[in-house]
Protein backbone atom coordinates (compact mmCIF):
# COMPACT_ATOMS: atom_id res chain seq x y z
CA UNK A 1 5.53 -12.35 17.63
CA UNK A 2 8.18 -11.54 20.11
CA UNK A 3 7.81 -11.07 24.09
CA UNK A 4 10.25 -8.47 24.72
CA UNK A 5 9.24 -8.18 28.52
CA UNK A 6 8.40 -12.08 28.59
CA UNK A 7 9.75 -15.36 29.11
CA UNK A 8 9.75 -17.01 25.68
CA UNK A 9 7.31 -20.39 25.26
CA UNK A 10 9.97 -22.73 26.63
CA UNK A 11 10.95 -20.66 29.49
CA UNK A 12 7.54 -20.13 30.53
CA UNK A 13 6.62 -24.18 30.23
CA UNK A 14 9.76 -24.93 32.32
CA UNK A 15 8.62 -22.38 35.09
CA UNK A 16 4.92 -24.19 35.47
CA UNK A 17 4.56 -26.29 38.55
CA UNK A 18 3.74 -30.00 37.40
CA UNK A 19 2.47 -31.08 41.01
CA UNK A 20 -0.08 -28.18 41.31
CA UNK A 21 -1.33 -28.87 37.20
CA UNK A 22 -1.65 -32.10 38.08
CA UNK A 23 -3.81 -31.09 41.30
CA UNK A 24 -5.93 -29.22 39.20
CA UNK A 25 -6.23 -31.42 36.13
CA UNK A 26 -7.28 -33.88 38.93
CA UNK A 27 -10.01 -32.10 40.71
CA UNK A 28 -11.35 -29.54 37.40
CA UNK A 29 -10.41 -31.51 35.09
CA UNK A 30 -8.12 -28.55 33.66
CA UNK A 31 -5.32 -26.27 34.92
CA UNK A 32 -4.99 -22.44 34.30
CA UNK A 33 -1.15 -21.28 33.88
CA UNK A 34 0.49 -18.27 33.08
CA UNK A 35 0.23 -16.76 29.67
CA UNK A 36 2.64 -18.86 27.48
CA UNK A 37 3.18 -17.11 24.25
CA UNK A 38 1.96 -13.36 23.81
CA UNK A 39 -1.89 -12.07 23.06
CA UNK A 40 -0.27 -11.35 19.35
CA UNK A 41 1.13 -14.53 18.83
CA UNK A 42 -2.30 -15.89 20.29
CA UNK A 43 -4.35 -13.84 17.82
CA UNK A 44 -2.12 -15.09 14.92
CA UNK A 45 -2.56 -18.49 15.74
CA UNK A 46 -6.24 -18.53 16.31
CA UNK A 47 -6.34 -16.58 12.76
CA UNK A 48 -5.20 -19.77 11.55
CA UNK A 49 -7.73 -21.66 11.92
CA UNK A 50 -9.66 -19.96 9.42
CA UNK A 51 -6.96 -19.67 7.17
CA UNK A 52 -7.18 -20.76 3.30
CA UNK A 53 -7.75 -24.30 2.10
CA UNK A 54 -4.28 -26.13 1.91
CA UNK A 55 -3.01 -24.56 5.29
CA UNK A 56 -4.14 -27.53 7.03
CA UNK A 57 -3.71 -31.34 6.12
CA UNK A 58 -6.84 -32.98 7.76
CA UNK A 59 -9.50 -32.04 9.91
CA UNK A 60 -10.93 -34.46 12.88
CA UNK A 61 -14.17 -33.98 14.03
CA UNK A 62 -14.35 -35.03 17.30
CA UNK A 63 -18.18 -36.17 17.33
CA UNK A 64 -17.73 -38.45 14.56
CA UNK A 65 -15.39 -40.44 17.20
CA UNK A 66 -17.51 -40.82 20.08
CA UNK A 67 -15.41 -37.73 21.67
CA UNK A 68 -17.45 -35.27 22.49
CA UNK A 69 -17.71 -31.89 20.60
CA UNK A 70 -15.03 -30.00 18.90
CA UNK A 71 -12.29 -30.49 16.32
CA UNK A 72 -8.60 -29.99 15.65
CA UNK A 73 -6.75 -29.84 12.83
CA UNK A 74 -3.16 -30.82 11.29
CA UNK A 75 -1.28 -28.18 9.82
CA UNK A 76 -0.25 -29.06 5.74
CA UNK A 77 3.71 -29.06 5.10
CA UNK A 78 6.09 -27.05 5.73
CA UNK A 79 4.28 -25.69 8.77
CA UNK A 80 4.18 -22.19 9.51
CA UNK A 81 7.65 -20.84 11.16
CA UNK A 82 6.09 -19.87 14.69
CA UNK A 83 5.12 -23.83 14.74
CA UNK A 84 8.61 -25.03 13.69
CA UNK A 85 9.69 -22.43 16.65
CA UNK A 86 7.71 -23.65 19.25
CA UNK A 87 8.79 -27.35 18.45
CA UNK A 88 11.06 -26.72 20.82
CA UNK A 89 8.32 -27.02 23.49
CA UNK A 90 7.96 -30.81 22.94
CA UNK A 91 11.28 -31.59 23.50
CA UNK A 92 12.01 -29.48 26.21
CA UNK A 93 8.99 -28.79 27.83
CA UNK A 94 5.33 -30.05 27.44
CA UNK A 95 6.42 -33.94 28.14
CA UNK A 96 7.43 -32.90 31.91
CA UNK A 97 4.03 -31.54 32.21
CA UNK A 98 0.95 -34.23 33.27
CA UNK A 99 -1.62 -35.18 31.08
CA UNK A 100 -5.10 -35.59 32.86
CA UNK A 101 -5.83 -39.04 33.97
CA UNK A 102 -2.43 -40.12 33.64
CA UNK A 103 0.29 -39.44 36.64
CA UNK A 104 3.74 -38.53 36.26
């Protein structure tokens, strides 16, 4: 899981451009950025998903709340070490970024 030749997570996050997500977000209704974490990292984490009962904590369905399709879920405790690594993104990152809907 490491980007030798890449910006790790937080450096990548802090080099997006807020205005132009937030153009985006505005007129698509999503942005596309730059690669944020590596394609094996990416694999890893979507392997997850699938991953034995007791990995995750709860599961929400998003039909079953008048949201559309989909789900997500909550990882179980301790969460996997990748996750505890890219904690860092909330706190020095992702809250500078906009949110659709919502302007900075």
């Amino acid at each position: 899981m490491s980007m030798p030749d890449r910006a790790s997570p937080v450096e990548a996050v802090a080099a997006l451009e807020p205005e132009n997500l937030q153009d985006a977000l505005d007129r698509e209704g999503f942005a596309i950025t730059a690669p944020i974490v590596d394609a094996d990292t990416c694999a890893e984490i979507a392997g997850l998903y699938s991953a034995v009962e007791g990995t995750f904590r709860s599961t929400v369905t998003m039909a079953r709340h008048g949201f559309g399709s989909g789900e997500y879920k909550y990882f179980a405790r301790p969460c996997p070490a990748w996750c505890k690594r890219c904690g860092v993104l909330c706190t020095r990152g992702w809250r500078r970024l906009p949110t659709h809907g919502r302007r900075a």
